[in-house]
PDB file of N, CA and C in Angstrom:
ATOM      1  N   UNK A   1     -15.695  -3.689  15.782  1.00  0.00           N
ATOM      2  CA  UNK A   1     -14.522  -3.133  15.129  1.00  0.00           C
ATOM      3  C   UNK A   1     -13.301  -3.365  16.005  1.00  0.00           C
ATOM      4  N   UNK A   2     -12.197  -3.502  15.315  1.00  0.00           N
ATOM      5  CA  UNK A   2     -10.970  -3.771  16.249  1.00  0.00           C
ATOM      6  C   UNK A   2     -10.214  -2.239  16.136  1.00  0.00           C
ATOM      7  N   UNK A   3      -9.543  -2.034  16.828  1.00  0.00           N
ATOM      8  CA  UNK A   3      -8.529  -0.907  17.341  1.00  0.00           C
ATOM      9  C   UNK A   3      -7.161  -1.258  16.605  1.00  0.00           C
ATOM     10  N   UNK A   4      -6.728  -0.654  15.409  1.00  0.00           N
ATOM     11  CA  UNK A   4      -5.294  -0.286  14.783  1.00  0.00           C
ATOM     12  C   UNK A   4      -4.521   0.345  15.212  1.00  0.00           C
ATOM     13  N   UNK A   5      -3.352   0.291  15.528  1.00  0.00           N
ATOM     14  CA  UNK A   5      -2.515   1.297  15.602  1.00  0.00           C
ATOM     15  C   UNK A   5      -1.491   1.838  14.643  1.00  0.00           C
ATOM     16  N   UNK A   6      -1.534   3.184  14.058  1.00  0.00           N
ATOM     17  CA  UNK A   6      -0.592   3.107  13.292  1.00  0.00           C
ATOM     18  C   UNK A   6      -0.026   4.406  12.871  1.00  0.00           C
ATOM     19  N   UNK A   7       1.531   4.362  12.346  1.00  0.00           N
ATOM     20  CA  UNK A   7       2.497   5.773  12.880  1.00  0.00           C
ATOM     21  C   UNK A   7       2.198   6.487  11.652  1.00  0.00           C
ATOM     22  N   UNK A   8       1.642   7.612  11.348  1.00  0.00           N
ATOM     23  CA  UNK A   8       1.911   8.577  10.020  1.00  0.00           C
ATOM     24  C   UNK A   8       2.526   9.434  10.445  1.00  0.00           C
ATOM     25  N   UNK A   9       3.153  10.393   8.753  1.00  0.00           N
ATOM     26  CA  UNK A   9       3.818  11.532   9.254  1.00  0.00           C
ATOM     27  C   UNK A   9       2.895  12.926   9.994  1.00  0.00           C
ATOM     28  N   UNK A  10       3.576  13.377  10.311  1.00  0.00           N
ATOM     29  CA  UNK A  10       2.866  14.987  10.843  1.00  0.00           C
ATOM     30  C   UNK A  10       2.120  15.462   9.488  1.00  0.00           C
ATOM     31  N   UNK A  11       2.313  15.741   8.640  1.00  0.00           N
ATOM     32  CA  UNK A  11       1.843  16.298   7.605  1.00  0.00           C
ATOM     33  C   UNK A  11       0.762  15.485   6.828  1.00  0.00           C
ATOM     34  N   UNK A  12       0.464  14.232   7.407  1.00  0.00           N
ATOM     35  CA  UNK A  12      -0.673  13.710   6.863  1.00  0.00           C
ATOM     36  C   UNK A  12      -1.905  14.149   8.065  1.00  0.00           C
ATOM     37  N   UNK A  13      -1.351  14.184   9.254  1.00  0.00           N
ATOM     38  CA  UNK A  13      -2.514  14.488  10.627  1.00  0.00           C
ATOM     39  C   UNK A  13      -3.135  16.246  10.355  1.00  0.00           C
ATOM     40  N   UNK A  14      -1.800  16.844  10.127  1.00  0.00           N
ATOM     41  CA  UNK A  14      -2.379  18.323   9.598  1.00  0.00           C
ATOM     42  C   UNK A  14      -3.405  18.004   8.609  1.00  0.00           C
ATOM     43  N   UNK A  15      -3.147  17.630   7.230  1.00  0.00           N
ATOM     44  CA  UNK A  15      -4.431  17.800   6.347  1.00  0.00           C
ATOM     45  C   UNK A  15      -5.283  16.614   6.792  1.00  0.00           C
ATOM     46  N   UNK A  16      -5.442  15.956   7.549  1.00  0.00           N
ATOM     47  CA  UNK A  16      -6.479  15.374   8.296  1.00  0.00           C
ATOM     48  C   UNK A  16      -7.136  16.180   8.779  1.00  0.00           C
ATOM     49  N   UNK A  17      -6.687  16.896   9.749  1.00  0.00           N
ATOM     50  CA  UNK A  17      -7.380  17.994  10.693  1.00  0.00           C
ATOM     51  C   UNK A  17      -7.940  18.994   9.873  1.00  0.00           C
ATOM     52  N   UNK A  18      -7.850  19.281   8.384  1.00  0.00           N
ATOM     53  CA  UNK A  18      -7.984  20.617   7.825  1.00  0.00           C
ATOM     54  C   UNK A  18      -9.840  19.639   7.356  1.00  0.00           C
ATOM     55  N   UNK A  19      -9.772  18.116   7.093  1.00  0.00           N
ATOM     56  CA  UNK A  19     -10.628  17.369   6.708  1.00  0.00           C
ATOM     57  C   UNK A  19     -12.127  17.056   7.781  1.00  0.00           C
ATOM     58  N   UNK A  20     -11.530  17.191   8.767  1.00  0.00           N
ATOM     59  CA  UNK A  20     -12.647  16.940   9.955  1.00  0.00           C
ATOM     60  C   UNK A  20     -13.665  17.742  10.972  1.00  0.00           C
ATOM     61  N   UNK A  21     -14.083  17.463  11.874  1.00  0.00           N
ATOM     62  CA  UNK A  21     -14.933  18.757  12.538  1.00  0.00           C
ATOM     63  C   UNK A  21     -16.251  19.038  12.007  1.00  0.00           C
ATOM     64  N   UNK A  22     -16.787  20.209  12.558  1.00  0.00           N
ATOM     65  CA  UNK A  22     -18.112  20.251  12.066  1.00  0.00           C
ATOM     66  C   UNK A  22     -17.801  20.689  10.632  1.00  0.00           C
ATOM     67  N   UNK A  23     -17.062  21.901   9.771  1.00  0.00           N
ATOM     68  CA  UNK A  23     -17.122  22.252   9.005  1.00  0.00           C
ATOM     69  C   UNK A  23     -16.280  21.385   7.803  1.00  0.00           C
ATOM     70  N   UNK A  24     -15.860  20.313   8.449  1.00  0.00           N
ATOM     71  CA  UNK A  24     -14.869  18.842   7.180  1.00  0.00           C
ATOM     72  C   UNK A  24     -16.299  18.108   6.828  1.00  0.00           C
ATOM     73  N   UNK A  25     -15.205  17.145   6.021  1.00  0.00           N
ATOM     74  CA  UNK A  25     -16.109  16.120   5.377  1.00  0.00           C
ATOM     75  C   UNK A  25     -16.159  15.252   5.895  1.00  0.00           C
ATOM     76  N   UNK A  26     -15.801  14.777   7.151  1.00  0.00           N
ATOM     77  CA  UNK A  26     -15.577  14.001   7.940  1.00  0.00           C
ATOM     78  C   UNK A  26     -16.038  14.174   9.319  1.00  0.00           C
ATOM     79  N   UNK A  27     -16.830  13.661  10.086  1.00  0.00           N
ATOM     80  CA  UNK A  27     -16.840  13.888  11.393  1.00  0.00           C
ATOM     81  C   UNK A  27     -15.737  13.328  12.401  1.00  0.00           C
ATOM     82  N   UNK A  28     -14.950  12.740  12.045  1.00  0.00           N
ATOM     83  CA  UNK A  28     -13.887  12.268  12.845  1.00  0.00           C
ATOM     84  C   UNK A  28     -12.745  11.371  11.729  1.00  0.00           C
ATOM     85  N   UNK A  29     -11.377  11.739  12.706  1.00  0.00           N
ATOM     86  CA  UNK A  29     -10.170  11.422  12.018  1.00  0.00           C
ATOM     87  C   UNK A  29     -10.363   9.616  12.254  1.00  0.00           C
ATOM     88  N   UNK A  30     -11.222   9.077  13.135  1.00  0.00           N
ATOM     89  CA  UNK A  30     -11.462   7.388  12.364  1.00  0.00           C
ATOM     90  C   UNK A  30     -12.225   6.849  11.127  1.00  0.00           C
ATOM     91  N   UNK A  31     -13.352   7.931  11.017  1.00  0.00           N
ATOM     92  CA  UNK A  31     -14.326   7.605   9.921  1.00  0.00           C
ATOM     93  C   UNK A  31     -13.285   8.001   8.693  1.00  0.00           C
ATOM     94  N   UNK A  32     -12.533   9.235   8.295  1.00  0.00           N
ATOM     95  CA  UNK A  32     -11.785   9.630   7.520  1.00  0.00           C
ATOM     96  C   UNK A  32     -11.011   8.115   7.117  1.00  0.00           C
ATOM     97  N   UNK A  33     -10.188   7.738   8.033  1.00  0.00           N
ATOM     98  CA  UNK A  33      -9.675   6.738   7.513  1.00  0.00           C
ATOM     99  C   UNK A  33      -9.662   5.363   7.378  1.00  0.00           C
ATOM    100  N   UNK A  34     -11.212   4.804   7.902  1.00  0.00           N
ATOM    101  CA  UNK A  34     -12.433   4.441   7.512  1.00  0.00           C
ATOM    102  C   UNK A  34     -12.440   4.172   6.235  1.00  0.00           C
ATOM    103  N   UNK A  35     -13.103   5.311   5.884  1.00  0.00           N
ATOM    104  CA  UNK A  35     -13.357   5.398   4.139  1.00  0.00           C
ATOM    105  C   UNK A  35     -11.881   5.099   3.109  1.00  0.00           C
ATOM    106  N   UNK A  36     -10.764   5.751   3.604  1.00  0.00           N
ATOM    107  CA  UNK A  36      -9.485   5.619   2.836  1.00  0.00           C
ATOM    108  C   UNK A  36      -9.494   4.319   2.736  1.00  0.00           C
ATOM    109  N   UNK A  37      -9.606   3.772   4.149  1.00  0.00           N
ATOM    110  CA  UNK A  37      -8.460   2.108   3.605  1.00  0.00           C
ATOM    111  C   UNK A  37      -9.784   1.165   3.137  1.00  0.00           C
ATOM    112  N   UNK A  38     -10.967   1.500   2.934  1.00  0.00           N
ATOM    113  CA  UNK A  38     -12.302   1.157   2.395  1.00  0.00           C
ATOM    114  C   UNK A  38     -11.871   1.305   0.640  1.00  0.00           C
ATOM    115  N   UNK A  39     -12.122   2.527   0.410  1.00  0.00           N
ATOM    116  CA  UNK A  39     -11.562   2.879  -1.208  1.00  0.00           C
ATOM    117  C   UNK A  39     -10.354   1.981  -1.509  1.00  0.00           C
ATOM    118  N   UNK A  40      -9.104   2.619  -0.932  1.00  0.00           N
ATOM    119  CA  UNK A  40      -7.698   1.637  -1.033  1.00  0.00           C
ATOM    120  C   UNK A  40      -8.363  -0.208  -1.335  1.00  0.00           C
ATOM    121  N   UNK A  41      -8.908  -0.794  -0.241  1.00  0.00           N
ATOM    122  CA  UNK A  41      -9.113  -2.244  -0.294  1.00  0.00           C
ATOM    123  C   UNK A  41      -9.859  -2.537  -1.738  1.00  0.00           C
ATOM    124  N   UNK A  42     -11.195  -1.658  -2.065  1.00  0.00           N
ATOM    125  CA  UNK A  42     -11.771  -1.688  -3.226  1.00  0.00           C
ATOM    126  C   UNK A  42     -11.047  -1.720  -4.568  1.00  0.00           C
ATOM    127  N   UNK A  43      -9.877  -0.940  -4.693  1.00  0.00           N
ATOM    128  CA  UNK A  43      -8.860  -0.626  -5.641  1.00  0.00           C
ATOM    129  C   UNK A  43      -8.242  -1.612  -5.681  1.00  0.00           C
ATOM    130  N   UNK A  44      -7.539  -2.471  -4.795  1.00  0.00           N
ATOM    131  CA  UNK A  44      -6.812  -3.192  -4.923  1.00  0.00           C
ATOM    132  C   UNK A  44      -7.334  -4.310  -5.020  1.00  0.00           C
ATOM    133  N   UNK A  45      -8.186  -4.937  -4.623  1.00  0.00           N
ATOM    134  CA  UNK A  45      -8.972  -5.911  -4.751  1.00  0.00           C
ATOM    135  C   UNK A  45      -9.435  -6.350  -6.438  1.00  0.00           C
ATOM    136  N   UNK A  46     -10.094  -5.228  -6.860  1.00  0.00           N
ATOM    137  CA  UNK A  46     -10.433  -5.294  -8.313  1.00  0.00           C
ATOM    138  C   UNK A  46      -8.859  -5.323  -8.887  1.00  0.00           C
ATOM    139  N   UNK A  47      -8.057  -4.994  -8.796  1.00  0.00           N
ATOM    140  CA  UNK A  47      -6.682  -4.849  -9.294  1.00  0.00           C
ATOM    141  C   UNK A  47      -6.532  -6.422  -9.467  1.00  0.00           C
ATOM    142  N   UNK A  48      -6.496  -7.165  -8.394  1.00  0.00           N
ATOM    143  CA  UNK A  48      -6.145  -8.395  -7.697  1.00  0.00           C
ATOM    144  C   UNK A  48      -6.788  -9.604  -8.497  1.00  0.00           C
ATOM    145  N   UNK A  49      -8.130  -8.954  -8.323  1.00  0.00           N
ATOM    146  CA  UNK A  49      -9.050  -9.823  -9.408  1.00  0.00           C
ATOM    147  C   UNK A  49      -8.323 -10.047 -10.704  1.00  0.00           C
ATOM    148  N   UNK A  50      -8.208  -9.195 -11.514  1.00  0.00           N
ATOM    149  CA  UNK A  50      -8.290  -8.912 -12.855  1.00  0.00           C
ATOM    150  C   UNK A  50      -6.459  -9.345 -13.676  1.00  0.00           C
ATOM    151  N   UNK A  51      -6.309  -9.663 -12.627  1.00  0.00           N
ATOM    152  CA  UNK A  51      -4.527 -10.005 -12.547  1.00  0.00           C
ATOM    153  C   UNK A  51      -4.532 -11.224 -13.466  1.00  0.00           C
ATOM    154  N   UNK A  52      -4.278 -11.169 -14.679  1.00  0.00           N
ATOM    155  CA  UNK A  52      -3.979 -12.380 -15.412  1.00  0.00           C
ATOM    156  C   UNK A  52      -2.852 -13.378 -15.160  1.00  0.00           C
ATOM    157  N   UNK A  53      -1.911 -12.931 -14.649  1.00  0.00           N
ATOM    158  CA  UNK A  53      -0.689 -13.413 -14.443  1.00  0.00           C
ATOM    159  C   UNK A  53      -0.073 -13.048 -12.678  1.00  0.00           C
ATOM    160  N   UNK A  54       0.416 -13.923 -12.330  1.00  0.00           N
ATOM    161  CA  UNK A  54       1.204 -13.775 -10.725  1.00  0.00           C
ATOM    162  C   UNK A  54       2.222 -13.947 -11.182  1.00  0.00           C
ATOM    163  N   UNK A  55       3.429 -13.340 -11.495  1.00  0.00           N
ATOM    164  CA  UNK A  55       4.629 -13.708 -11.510  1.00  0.00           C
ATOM    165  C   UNK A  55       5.645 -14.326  -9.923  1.00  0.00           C
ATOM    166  N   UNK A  56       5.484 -14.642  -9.125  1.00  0.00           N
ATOM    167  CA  UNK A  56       6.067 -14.791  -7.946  1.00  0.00           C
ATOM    168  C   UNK A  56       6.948 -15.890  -7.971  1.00  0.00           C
ATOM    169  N   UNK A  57       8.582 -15.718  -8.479  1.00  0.00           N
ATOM    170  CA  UNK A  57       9.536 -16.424  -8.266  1.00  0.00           C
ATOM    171  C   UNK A  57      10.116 -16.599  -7.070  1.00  0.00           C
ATOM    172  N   UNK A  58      10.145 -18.177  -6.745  1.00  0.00           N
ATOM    173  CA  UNK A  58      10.479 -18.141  -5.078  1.00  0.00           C
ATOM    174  C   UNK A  58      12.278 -18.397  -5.588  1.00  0.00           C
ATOM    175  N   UNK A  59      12.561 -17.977  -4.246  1.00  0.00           N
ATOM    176  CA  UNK A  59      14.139 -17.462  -4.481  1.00  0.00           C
ATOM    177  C   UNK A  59      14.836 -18.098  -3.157  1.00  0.00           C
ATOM    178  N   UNK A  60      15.706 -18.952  -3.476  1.00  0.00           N
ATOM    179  CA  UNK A  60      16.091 -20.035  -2.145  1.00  0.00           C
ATOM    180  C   UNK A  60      17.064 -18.699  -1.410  1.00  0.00           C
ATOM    181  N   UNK A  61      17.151 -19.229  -0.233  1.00  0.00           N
ATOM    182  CA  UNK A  61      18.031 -18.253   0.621  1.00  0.00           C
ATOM    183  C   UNK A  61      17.922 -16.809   0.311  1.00  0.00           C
ATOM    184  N   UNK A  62      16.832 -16.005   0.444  1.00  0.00           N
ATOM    185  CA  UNK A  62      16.463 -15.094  -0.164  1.00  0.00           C
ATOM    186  C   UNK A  62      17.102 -14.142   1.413  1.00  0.00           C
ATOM    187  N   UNK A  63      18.123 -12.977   1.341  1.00  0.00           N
ATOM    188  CA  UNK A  63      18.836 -12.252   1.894  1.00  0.00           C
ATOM    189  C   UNK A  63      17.786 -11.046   2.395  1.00  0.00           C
ATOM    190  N   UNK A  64      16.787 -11.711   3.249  1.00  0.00           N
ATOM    191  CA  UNK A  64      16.228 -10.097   3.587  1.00  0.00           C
ATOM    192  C   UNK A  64      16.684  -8.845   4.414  1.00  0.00           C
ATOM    193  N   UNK A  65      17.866  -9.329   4.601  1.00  0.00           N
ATOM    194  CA  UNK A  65      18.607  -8.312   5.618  1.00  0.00           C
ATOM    195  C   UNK A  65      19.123  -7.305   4.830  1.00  0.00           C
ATOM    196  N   UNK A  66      19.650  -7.615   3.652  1.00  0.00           N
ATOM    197  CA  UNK A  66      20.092  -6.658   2.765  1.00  0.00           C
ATOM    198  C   UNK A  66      19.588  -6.878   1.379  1.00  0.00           C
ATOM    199  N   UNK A  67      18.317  -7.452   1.036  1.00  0.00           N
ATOM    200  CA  UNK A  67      17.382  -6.901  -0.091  1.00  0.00           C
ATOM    201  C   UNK A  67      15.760  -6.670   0.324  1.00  0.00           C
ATOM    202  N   UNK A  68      15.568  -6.056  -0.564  1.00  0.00           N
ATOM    203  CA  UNK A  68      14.025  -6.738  -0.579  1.00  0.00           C
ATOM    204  C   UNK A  68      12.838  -6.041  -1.758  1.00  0.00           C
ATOM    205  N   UNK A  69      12.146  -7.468  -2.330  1.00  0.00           N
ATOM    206  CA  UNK A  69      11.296  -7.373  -3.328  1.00  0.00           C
ATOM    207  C   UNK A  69      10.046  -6.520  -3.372  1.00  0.00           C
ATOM    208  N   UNK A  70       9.940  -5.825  -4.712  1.00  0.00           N
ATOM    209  CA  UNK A  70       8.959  -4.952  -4.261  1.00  0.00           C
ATOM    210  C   UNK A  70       8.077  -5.364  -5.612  1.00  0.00           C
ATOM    211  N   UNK A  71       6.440  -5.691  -5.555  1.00  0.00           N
ATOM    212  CA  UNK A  71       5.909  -5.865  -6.334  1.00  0.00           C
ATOM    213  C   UNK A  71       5.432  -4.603  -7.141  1.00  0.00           C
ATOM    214  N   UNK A  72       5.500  -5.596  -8.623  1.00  0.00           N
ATOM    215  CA  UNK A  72       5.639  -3.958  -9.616  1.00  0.00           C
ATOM    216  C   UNK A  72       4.261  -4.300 -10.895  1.00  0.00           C
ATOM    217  N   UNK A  73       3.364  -3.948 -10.886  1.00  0.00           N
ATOM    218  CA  UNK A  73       2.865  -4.167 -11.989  1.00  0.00           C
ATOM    219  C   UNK A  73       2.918  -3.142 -13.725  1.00  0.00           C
ATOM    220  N   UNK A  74       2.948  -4.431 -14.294  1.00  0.00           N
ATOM    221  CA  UNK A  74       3.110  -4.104 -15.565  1.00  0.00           C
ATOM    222  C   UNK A  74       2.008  -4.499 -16.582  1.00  0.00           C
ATOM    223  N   UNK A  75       2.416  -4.838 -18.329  1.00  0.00           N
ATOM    224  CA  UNK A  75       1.331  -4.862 -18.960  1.00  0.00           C
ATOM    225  C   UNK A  75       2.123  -5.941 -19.852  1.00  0.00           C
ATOM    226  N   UNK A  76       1.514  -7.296 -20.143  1.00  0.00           N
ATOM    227  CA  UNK A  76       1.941  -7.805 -21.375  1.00  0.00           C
ATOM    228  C   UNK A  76       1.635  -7.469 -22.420  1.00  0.00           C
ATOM    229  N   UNK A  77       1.952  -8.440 -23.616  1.00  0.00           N
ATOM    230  CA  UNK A  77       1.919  -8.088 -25.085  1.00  0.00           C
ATOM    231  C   UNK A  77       0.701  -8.494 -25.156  1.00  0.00           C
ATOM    232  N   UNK A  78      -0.886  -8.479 -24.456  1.00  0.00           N
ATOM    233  CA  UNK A  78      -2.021  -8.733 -24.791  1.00  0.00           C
ATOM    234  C   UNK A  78      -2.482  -7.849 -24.048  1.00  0.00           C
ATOM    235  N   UNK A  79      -1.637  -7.194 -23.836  1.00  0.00           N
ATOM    236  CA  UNK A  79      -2.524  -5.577 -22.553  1.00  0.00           C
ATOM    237  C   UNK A  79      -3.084  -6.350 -21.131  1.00  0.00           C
ATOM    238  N   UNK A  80      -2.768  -7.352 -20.481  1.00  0.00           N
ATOM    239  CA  UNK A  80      -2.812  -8.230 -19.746  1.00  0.00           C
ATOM    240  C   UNK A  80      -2.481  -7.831 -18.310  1.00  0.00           C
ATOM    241  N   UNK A  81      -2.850  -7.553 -17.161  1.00  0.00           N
ATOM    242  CA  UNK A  81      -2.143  -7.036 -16.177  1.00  0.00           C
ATOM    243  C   UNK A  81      -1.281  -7.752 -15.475  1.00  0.00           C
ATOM    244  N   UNK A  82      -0.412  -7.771 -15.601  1.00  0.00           N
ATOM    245  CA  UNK A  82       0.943  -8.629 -14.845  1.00  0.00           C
ATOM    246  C   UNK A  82       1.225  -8.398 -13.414  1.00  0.00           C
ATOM    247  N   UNK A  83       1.812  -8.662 -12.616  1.00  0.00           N
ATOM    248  CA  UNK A  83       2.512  -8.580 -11.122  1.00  0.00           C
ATOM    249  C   UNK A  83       3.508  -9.280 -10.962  1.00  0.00           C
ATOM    250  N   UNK A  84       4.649  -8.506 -11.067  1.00  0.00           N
ATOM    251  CA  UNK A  84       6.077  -9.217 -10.799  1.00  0.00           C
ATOM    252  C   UNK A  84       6.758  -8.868 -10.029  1.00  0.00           C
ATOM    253  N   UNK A  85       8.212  -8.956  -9.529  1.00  0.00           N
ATOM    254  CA  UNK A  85       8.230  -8.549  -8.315  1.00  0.00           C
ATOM    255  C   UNK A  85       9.780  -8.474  -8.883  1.00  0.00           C
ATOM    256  N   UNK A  86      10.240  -7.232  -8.243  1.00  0.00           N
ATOM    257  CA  UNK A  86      12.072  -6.731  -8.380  1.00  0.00           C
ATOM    258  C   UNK A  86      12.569  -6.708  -7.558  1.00  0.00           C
ATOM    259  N   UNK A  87      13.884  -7.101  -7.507  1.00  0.00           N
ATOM    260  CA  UNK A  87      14.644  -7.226  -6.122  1.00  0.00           C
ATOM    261  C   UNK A  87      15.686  -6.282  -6.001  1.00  0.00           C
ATOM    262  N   UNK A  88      15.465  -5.669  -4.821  1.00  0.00           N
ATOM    263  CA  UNK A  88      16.776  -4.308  -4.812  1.00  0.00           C
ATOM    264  C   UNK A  88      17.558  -4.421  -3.508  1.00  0.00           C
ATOM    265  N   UNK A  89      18.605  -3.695  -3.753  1.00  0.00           N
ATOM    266  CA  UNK A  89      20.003  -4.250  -2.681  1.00  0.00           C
ATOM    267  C   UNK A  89      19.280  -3.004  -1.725  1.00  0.00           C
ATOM    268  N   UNK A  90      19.278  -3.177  -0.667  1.00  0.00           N
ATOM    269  CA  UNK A  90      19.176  -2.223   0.484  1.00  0.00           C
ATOM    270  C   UNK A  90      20.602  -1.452   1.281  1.00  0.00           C
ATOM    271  N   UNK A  91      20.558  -0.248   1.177  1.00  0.00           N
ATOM    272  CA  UNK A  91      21.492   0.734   0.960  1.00  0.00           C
ATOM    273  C   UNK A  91      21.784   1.282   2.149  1.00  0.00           C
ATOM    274  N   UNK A  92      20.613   1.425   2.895  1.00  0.00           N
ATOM    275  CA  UNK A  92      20.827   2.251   4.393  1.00  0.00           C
ATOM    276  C   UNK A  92      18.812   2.214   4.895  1.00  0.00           C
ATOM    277  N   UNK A  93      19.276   1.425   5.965  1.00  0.00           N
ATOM    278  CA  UNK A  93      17.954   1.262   6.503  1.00  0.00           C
ATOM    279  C   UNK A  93      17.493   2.215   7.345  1.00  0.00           C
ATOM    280  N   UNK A  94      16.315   2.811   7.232  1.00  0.00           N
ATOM    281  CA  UNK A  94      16.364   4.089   8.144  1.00  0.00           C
ATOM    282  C   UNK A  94      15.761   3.535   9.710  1.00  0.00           C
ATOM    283  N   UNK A  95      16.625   3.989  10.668  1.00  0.00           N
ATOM    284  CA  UNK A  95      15.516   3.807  12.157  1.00  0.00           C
ATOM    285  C   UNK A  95      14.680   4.340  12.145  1.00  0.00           C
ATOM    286  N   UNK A  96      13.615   4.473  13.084  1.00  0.00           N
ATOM    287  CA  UNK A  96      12.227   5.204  13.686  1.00  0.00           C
ATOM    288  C   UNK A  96      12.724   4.963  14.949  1.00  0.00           C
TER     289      UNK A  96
END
């Protein structure tokens, strides 16, 4: 297994902690999220599969400093699962 690192808020580590220990469902806050990004990959994967359509318009000189595309799925006129992608002006970037 490789070693992740990665920043959540406080309020996801609290109900982590309410999840783990002898009396959680979890014996530890790695197995916990373990299983999450296990489920998550499963979800998305079948999502991924089943994708009739990629919409992905490439966009010359694409401004990532002040936009950026966020993929959106939708449904065609055959109930079809689509993936397209919207582009929004970026307003105020937050630091960390």
């Amino acid at each position: 297994m490789k070693i992740v690192t990665v920043n959540v808020p406080e309020s996801y580590i609290e109900a982590i902690k309410k999840l783990i220990g002898r009396d959680g469902l979890y014996p530890s806050r790695s197995e916990l999220i373990r299983c999450a990004v296990r489920e998550f990959l499963i979800k998305e994967l079948k999502l991924a599969n089943n994708m009739a359509k990629y919409n992905e318009v490439e966009i010359e000189d694409f401004d990532d400093k002040n936009f950026v595309r966020v993929p959106v799925e939708t449904v065609n006129e055959r109930s079809e699962p689509v993936r397209e992608f919207r582009t929004y002006k970026i307003l105020k970037r937050l630091e960390h």
